[in-house]
PDB file of N, CA and C in Angstrom:
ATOM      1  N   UNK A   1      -5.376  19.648  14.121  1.00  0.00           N
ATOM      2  CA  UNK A   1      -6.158  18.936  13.143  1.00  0.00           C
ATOM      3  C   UNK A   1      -5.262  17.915  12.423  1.00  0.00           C
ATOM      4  N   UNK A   2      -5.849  16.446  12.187  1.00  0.00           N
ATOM      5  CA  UNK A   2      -4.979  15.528  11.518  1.00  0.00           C
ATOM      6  C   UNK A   2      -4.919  16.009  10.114  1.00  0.00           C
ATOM      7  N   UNK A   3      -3.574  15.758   9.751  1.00  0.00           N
ATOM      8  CA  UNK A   3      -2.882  15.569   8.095  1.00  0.00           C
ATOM      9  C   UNK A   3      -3.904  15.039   7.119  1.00  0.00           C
ATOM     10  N   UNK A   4      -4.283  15.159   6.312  1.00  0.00           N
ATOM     11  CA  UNK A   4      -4.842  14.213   4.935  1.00  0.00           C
ATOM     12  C   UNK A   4      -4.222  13.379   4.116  1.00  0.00           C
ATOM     13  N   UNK A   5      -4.444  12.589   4.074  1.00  0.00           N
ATOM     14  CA  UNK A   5      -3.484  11.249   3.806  1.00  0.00           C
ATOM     15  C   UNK A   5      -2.764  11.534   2.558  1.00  0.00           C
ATOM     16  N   UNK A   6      -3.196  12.924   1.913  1.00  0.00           N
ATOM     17  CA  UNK A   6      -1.990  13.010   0.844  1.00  0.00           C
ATOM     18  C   UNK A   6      -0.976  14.481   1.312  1.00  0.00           C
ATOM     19  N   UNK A   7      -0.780  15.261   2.214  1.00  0.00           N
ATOM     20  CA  UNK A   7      -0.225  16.081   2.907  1.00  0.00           C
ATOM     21  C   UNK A   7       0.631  14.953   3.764  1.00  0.00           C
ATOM     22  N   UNK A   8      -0.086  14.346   4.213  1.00  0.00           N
ATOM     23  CA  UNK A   8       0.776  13.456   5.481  1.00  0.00           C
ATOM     24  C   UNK A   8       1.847  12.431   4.129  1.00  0.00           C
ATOM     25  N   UNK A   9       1.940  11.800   3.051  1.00  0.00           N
ATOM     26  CA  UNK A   9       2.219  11.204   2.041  1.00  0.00           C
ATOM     27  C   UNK A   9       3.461  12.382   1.746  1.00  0.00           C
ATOM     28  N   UNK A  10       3.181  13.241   1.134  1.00  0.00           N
ATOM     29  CA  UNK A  10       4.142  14.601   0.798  1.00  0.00           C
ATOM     30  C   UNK A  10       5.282  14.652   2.172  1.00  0.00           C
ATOM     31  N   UNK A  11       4.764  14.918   3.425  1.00  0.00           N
ATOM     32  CA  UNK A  11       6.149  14.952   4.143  1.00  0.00           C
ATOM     33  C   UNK A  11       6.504  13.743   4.227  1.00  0.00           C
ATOM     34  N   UNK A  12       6.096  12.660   4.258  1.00  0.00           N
ATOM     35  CA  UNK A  12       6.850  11.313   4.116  1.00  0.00           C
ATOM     36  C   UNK A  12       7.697  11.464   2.910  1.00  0.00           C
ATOM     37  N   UNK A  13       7.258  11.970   1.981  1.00  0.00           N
ATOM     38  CA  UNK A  13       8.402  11.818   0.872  1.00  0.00           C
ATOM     39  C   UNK A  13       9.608  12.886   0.809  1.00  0.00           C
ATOM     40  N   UNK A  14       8.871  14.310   1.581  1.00  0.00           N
ATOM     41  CA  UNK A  14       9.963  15.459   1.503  1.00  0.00           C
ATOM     42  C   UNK A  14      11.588  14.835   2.730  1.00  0.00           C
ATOM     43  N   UNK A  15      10.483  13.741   3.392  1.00  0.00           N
ATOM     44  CA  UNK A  15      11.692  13.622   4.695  1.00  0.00           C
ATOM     45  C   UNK A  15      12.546  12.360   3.595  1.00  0.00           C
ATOM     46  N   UNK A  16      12.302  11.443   2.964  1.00  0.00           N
ATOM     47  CA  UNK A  16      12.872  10.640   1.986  1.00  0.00           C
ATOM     48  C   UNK A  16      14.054  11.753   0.981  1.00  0.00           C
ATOM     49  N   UNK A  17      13.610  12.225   0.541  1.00  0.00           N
ATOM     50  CA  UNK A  17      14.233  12.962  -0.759  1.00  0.00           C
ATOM     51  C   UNK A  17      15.384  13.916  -0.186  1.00  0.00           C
ATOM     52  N   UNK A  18      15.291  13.650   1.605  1.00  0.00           N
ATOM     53  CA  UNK A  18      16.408  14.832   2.180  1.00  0.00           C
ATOM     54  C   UNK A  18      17.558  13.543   2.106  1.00  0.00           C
ATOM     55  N   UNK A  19      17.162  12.505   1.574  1.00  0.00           N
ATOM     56  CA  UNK A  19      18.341  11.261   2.297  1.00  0.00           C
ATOM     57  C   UNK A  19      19.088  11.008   0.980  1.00  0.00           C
ATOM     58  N   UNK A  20      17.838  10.522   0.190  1.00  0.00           N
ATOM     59  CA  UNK A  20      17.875   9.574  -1.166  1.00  0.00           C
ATOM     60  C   UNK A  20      17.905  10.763  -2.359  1.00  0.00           C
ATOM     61  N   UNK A  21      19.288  10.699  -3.502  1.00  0.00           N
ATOM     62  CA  UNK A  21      18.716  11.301  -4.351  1.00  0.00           C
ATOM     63  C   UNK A  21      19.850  10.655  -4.992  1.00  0.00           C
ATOM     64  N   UNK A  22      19.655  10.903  -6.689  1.00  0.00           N
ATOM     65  CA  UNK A  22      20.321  10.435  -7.634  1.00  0.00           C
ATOM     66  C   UNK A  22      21.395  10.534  -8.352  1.00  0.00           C
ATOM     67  N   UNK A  23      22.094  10.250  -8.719  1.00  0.00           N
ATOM     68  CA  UNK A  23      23.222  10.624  -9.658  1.00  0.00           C
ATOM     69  C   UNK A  23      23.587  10.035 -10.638  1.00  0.00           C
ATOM     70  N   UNK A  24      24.383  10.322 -11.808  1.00  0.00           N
ATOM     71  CA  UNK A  24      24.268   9.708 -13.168  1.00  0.00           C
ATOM     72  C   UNK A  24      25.488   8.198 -12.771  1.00  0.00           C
ATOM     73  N   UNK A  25      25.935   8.275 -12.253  1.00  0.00           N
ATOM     74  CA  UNK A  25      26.541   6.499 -11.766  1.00  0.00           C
ATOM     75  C   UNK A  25      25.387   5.777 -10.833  1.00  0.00           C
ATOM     76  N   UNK A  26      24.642   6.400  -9.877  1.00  0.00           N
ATOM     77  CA  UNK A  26      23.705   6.013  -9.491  1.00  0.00           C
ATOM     78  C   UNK A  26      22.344   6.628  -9.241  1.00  0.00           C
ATOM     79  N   UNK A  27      22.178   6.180 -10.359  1.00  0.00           N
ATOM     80  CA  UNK A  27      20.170   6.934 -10.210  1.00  0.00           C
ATOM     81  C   UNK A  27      19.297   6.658  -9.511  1.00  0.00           C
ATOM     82  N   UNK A  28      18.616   7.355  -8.737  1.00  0.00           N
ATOM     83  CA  UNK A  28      17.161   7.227  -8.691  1.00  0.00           C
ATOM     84  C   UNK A  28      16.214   6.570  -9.040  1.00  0.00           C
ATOM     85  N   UNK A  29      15.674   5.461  -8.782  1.00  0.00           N
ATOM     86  CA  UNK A  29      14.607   4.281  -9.159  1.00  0.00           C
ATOM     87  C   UNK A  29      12.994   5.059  -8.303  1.00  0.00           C
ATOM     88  N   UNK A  30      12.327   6.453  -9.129  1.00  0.00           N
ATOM     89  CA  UNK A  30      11.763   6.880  -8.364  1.00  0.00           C
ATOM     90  C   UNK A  30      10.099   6.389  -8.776  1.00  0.00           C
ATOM     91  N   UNK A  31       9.015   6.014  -7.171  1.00  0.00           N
ATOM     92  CA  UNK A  31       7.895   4.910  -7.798  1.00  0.00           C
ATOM     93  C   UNK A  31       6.809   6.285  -7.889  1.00  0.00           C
ATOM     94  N   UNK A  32       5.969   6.000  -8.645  1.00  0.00           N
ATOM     95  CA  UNK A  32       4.475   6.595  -8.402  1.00  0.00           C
ATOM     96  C   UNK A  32       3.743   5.736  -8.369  1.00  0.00           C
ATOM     97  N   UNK A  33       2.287   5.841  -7.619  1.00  0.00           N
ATOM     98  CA  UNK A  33       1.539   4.813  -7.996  1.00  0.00           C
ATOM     99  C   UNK A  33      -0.209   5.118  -7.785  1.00  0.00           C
ATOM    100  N   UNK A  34      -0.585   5.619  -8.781  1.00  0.00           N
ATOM    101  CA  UNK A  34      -2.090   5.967  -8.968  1.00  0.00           C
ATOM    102  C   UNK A  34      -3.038   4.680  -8.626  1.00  0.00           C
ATOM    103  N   UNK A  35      -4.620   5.080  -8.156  1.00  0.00           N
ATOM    104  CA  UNK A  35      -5.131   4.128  -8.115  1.00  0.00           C
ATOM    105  C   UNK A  35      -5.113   2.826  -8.993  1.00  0.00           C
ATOM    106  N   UNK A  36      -4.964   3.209 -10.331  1.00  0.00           N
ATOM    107  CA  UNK A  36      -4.852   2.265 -11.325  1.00  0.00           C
ATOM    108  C   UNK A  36      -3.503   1.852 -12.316  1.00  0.00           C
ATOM    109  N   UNK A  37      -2.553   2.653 -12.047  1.00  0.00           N
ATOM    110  CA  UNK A  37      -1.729   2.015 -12.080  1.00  0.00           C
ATOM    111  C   UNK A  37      -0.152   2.879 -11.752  1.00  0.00           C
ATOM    112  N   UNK A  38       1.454   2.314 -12.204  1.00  0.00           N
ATOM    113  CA  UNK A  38       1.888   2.489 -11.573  1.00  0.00           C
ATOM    114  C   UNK A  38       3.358   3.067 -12.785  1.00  0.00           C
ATOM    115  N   UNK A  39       3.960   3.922 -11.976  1.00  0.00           N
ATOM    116  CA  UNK A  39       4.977   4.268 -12.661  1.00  0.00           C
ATOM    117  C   UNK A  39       6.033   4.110 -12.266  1.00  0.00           C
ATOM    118  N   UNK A  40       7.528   3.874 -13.008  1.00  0.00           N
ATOM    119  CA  UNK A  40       8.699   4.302 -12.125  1.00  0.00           C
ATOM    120  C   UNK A  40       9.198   4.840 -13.239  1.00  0.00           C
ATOM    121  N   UNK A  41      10.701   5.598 -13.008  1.00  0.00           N
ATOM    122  CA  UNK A  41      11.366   6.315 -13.653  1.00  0.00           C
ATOM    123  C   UNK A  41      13.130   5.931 -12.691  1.00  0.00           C
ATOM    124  N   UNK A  42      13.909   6.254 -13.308  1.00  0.00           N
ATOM    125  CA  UNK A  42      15.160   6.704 -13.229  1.00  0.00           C
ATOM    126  C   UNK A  42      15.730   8.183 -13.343  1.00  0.00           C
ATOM    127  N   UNK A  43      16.288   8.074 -12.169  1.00  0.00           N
ATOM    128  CA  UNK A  43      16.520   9.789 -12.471  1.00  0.00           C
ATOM    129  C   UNK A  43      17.782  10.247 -11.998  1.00  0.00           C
ATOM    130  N   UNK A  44      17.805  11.288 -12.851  1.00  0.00           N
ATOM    131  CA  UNK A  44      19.684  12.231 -12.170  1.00  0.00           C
ATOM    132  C   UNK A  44      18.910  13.444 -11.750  1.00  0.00           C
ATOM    133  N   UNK A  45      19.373  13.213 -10.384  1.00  0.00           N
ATOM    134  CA  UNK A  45      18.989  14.672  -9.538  1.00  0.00           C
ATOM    135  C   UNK A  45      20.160  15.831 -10.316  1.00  0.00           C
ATOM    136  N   UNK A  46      21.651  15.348 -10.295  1.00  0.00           N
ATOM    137  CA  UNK A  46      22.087  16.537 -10.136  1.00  0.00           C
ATOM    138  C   UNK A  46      22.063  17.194 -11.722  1.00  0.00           C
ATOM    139  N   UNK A  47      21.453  16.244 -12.783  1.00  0.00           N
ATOM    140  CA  UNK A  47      21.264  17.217 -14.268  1.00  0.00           C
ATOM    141  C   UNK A  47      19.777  17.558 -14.185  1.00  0.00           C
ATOM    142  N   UNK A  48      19.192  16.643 -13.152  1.00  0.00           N
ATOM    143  CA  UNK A  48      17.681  17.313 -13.171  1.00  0.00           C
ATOM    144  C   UNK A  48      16.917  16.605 -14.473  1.00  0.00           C
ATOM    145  N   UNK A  49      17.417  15.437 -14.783  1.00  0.00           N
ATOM    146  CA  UNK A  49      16.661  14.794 -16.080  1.00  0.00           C
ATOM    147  C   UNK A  49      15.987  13.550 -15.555  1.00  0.00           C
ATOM    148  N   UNK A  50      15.301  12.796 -15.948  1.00  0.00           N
ATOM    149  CA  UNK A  50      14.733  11.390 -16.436  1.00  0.00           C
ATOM    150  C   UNK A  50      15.302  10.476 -17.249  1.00  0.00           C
ATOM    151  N   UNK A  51      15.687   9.221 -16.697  1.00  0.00           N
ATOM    152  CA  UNK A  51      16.794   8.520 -18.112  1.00  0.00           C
ATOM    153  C   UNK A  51      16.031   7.422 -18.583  1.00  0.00           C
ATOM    154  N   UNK A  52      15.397   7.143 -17.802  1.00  0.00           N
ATOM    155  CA  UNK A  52      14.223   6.144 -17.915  1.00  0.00           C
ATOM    156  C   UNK A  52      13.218   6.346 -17.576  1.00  0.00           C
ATOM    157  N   UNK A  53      12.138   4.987 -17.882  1.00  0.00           N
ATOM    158  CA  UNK A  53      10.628   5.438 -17.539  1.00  0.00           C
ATOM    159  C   UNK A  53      10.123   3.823 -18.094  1.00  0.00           C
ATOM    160  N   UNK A  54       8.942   3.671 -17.108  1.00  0.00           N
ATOM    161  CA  UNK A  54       8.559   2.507 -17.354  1.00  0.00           C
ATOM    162  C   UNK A  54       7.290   2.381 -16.822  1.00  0.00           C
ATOM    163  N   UNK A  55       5.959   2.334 -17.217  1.00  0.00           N
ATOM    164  CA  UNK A  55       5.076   2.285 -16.419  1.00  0.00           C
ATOM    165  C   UNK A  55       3.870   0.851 -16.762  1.00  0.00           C
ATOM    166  N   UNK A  56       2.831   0.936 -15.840  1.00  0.00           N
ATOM    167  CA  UNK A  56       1.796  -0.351 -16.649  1.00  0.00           C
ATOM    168  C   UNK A  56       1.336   0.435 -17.322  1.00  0.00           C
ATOM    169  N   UNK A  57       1.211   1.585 -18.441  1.00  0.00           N
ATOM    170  CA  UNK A  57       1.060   1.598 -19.425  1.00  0.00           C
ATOM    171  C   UNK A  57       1.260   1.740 -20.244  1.00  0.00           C
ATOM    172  N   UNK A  58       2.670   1.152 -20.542  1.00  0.00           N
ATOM    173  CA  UNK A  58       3.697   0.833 -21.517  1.00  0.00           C
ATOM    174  C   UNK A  58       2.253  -0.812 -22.702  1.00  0.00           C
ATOM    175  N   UNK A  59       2.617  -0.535 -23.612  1.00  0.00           N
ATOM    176  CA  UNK A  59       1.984  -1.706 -24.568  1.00  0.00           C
ATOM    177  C   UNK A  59       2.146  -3.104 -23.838  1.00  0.00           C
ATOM    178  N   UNK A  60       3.530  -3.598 -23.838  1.00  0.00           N
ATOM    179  CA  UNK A  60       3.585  -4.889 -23.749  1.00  0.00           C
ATOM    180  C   UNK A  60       3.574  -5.118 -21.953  1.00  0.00           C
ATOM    181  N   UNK A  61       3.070  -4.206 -21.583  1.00  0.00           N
ATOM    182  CA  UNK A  61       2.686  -4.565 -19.626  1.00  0.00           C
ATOM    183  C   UNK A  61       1.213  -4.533 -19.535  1.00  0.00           C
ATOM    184  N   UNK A  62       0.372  -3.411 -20.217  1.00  0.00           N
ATOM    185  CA  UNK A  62      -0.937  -3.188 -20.375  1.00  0.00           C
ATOM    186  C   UNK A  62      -1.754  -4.355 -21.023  1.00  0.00           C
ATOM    187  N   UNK A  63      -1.229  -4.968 -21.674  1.00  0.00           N
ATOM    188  CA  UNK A  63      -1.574  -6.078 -22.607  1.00  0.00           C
ATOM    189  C   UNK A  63      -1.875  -7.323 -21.482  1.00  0.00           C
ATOM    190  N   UNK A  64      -1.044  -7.339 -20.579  1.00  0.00           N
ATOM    191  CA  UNK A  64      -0.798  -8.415 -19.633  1.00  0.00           C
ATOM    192  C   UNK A  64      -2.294  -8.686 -18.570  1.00  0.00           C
ATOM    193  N   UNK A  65      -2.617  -9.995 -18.609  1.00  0.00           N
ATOM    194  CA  UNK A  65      -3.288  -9.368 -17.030  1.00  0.00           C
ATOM    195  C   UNK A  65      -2.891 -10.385 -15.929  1.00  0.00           C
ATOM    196  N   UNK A  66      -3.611  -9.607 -15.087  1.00  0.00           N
ATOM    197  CA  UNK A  66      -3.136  -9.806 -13.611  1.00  0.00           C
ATOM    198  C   UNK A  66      -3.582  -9.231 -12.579  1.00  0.00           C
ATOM    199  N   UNK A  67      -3.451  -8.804 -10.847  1.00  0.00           N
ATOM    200  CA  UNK A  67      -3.643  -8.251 -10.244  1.00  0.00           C
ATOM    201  C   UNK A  67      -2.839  -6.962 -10.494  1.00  0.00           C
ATOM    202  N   UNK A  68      -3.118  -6.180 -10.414  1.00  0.00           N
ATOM    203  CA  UNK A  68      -2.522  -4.738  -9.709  1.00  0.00           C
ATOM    204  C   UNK A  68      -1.076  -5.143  -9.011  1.00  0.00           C
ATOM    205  N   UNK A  69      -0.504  -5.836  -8.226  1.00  0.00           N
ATOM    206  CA  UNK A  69       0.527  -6.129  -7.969  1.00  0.00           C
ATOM    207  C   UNK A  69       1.444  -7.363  -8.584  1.00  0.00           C
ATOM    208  N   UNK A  70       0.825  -8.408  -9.312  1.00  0.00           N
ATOM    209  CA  UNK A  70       1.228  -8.515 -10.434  1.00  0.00           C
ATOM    210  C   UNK A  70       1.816  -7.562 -11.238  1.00  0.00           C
ATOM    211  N   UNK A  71       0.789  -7.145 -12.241  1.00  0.00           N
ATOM    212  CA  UNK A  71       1.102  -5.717 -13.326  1.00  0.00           C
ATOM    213  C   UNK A  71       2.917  -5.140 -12.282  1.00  0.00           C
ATOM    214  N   UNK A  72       2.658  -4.592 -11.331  1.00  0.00           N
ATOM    215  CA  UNK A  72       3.800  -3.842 -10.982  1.00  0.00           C
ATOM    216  C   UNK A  72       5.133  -4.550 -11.173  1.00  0.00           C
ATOM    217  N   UNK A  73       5.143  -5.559 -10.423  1.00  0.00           N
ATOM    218  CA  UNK A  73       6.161  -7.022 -10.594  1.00  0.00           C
ATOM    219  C   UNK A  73       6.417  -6.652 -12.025  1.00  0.00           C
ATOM    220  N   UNK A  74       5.669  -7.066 -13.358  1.00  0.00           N
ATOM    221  CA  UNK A  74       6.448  -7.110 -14.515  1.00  0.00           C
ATOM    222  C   UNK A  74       6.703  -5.443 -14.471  1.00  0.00           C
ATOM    223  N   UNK A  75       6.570  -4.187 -14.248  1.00  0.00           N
ATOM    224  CA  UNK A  75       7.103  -2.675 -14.492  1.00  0.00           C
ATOM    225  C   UNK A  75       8.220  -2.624 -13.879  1.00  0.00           C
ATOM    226  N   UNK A  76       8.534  -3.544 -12.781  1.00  0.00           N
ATOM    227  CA  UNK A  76      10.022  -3.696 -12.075  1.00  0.00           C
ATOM    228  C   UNK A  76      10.842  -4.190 -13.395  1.00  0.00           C
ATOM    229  N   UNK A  77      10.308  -5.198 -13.459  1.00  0.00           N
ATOM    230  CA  UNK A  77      11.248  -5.958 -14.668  1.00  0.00           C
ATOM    231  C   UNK A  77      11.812  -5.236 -15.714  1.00  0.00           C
ATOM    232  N   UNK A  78      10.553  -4.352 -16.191  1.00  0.00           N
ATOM    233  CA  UNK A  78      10.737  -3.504 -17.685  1.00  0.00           C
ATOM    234  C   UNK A  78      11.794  -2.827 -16.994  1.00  0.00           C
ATOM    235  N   UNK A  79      11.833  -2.077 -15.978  1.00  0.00           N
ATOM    236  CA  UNK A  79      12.787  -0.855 -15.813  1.00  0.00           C
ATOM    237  C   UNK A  79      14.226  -1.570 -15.283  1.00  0.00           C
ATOM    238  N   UNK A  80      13.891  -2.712 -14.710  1.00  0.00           N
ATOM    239  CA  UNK A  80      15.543  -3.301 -14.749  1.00  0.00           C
ATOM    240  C   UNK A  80      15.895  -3.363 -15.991  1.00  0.00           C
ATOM    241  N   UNK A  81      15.146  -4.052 -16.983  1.00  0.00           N
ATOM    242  CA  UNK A  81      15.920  -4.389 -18.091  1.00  0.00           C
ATOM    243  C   UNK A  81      16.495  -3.235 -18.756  1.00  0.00           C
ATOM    244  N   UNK A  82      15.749  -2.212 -18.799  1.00  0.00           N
ATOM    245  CA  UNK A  82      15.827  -1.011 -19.803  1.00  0.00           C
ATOM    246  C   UNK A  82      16.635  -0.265 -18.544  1.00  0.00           C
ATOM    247  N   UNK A  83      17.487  -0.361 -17.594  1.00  0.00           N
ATOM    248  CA  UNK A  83      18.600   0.263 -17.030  1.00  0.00           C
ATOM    249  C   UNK A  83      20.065  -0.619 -17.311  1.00  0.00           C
ATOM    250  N   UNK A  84      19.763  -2.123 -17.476  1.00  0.00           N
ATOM    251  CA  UNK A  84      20.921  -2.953 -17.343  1.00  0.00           C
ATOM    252  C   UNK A  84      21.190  -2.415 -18.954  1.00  0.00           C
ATOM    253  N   UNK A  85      20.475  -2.608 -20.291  1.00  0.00           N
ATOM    254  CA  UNK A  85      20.558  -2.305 -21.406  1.00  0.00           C
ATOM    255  C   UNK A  85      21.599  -1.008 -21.776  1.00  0.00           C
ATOM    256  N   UNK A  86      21.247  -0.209 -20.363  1.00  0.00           N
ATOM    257  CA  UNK A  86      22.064   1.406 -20.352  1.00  0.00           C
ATOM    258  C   UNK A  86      22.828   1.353 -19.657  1.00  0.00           C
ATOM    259  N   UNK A  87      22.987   0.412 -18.804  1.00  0.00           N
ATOM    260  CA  UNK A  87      24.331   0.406 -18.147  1.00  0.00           C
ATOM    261  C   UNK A  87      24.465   0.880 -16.781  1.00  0.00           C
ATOM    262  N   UNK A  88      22.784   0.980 -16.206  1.00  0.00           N
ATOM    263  CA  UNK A  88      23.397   0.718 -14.929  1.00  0.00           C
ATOM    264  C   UNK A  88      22.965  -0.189 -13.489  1.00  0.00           C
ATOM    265  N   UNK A  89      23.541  -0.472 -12.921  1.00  0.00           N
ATOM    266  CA  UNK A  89      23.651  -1.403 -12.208  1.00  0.00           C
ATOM    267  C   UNK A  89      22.901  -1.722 -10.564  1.00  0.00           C
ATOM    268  N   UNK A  90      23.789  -0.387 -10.510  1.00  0.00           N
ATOM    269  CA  UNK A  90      23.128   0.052  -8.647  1.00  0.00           C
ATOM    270  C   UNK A  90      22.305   1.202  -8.903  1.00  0.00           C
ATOM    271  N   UNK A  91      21.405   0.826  -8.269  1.00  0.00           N
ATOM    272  CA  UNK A  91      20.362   2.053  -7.738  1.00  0.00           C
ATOM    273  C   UNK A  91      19.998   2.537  -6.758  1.00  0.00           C
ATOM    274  N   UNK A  92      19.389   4.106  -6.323  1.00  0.00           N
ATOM    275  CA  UNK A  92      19.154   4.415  -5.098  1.00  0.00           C
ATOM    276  C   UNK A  92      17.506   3.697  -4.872  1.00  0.00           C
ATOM    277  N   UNK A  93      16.472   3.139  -4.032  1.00  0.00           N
ATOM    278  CA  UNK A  93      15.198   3.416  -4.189  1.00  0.00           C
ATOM    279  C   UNK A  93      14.520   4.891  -3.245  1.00  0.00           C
ATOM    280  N   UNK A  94      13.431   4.772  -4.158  1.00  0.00           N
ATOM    281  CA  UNK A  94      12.537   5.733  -3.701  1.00  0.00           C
ATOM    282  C   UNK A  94      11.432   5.912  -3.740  1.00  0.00           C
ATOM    283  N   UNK A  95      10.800   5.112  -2.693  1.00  0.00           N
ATOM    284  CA  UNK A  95       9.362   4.914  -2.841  1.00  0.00           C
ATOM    285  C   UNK A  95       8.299   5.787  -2.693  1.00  0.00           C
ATOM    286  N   UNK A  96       8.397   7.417  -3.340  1.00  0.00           N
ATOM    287  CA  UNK A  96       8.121   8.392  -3.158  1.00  0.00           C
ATOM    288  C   UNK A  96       6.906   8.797  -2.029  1.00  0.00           C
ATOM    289  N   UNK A  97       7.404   8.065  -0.531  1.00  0.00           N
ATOM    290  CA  UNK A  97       6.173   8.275   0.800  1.00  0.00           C
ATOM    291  C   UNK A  97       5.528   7.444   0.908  1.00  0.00           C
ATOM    292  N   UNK A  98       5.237   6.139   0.005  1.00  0.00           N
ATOM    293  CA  UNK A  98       4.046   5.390  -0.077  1.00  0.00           C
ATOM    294  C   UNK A  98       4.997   4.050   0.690  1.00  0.00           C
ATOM    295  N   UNK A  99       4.721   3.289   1.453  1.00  0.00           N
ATOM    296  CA  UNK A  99       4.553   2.033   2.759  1.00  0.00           C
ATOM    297  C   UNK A  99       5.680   1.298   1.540  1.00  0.00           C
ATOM    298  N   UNK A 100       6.251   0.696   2.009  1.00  0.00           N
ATOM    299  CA  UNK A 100       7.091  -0.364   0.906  1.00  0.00           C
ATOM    300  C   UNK A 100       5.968  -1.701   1.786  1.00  0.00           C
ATOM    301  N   UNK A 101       4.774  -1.942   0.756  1.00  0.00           N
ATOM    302  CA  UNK A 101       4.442  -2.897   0.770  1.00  0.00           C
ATOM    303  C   UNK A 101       3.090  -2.990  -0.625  1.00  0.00           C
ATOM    304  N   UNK A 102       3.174  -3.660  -0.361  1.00  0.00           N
ATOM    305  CA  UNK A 102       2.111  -3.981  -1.532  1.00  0.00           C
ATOM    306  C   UNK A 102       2.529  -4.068  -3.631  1.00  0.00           C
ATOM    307  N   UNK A 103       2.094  -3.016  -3.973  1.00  0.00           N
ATOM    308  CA  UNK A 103       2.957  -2.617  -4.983  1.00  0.00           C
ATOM    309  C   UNK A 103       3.999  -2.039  -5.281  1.00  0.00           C
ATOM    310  N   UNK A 104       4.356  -1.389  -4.449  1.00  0.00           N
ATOM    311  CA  UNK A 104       5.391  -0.474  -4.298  1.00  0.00           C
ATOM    312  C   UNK A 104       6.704  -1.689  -4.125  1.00  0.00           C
ATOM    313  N   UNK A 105       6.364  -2.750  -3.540  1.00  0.00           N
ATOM    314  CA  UNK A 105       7.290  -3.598  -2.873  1.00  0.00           C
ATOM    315  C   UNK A 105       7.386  -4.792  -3.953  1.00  0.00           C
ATOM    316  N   UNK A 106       6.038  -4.906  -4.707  1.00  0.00           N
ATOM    317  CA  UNK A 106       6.108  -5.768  -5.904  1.00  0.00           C
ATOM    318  C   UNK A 106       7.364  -5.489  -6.984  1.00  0.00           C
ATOM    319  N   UNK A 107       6.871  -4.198  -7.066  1.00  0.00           N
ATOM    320  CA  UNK A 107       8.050  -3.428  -7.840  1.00  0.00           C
ATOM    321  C   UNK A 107       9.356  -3.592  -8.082  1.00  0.00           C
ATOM    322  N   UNK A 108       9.563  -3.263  -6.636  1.00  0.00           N
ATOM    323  CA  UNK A 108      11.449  -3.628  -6.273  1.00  0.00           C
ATOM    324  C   UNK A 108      11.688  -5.002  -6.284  1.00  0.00           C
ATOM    325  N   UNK A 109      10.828  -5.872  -6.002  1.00  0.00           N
ATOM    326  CA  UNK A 109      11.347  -6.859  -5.757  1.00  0.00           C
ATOM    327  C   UNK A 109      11.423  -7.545  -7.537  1.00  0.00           C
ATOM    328  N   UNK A 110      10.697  -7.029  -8.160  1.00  0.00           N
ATOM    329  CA  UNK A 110      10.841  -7.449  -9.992  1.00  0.00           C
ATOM    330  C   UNK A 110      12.116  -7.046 -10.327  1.00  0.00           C
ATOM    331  N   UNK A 111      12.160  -5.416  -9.782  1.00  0.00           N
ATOM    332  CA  UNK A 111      13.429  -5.423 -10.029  1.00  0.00           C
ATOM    333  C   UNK A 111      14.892  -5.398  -9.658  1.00  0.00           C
ATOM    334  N   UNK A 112      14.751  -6.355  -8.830  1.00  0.00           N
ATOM    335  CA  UNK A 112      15.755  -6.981  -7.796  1.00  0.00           C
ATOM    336  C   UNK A 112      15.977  -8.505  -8.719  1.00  0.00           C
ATOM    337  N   UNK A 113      14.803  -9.226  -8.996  1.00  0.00           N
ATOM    338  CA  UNK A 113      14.766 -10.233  -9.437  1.00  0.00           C
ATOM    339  C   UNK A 113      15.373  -9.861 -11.494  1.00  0.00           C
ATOM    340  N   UNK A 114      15.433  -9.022 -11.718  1.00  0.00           N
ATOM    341  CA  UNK A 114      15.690  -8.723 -12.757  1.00  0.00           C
ATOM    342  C   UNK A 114      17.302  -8.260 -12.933  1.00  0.00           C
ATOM    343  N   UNK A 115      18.194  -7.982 -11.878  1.00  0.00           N
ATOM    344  CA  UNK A 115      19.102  -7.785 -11.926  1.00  0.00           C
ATOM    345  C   UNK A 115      19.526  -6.642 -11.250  1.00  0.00           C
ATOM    346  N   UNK A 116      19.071  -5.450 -10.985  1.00  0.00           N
ATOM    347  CA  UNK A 116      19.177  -4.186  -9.880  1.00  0.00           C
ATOM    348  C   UNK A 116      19.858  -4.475  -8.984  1.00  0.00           C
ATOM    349  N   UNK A 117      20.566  -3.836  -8.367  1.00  0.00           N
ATOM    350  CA  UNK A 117      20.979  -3.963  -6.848  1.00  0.00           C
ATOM    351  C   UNK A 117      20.556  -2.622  -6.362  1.00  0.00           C
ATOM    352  N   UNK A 118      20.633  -2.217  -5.109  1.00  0.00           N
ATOM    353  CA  UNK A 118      19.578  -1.495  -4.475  1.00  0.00           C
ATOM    354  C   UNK A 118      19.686  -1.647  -3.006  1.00  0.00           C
TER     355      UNK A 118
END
């Protein structure tokens, strides 16, 4: 019997997370992305915390409009800025299973254009 596109999503990400994981010199740039909108975070696998967080529904992104991949483009931005602010530089990505295209890809590329390396 075929996978359900969110079972089949889950091992795409369990086979990701065996590669990609974080550390406090280099974190985790990890995406979510609900029908309506989209999250990322920064993360240290090995303290097991969150150092950041940035989503479209932060005030000054929600306020904005745009397409859906728009919106993401500026949540790249927010979370570059609010990592360069903390100091860091390089990141792992992790597009937690979901296609690097669309939003997911808006994303990185904001925050590529924002200063990230990756």
């Amino acid at each position: 019997m075929a996978l359900s596109k969110t079972e089949r999503r889950q091992r795409i990400k369990n086979r990701i997370r065996k590669v990609v994981s974080g550390t406090e010199a280099r974190p985790r740039l990890a995406v979510f992305r609900s029908n309506k909108e989209i999250y990322a975070q920064l993360i240290d696998d090995v303290a097991g915390k969150t150092l950041l967080s940035a989503s479209s529904r932060d005030k000054e992104i929600s306020s904005a409009k745009g397409t859906k991949t728009e919106i993401a483009a500026l949540v790249g931005k927010a979370i570059a800025e609010k990592a360069k602010s903390a100091g860091y530089e390089t990141i792992s990505f992790d597009r937690g299973g979901y296609l690097y295209h669309g939003r997911v890809k808006s994303l990185a590329d904001g925050a590529r254009e924002a200063g990230l390396k990756f």
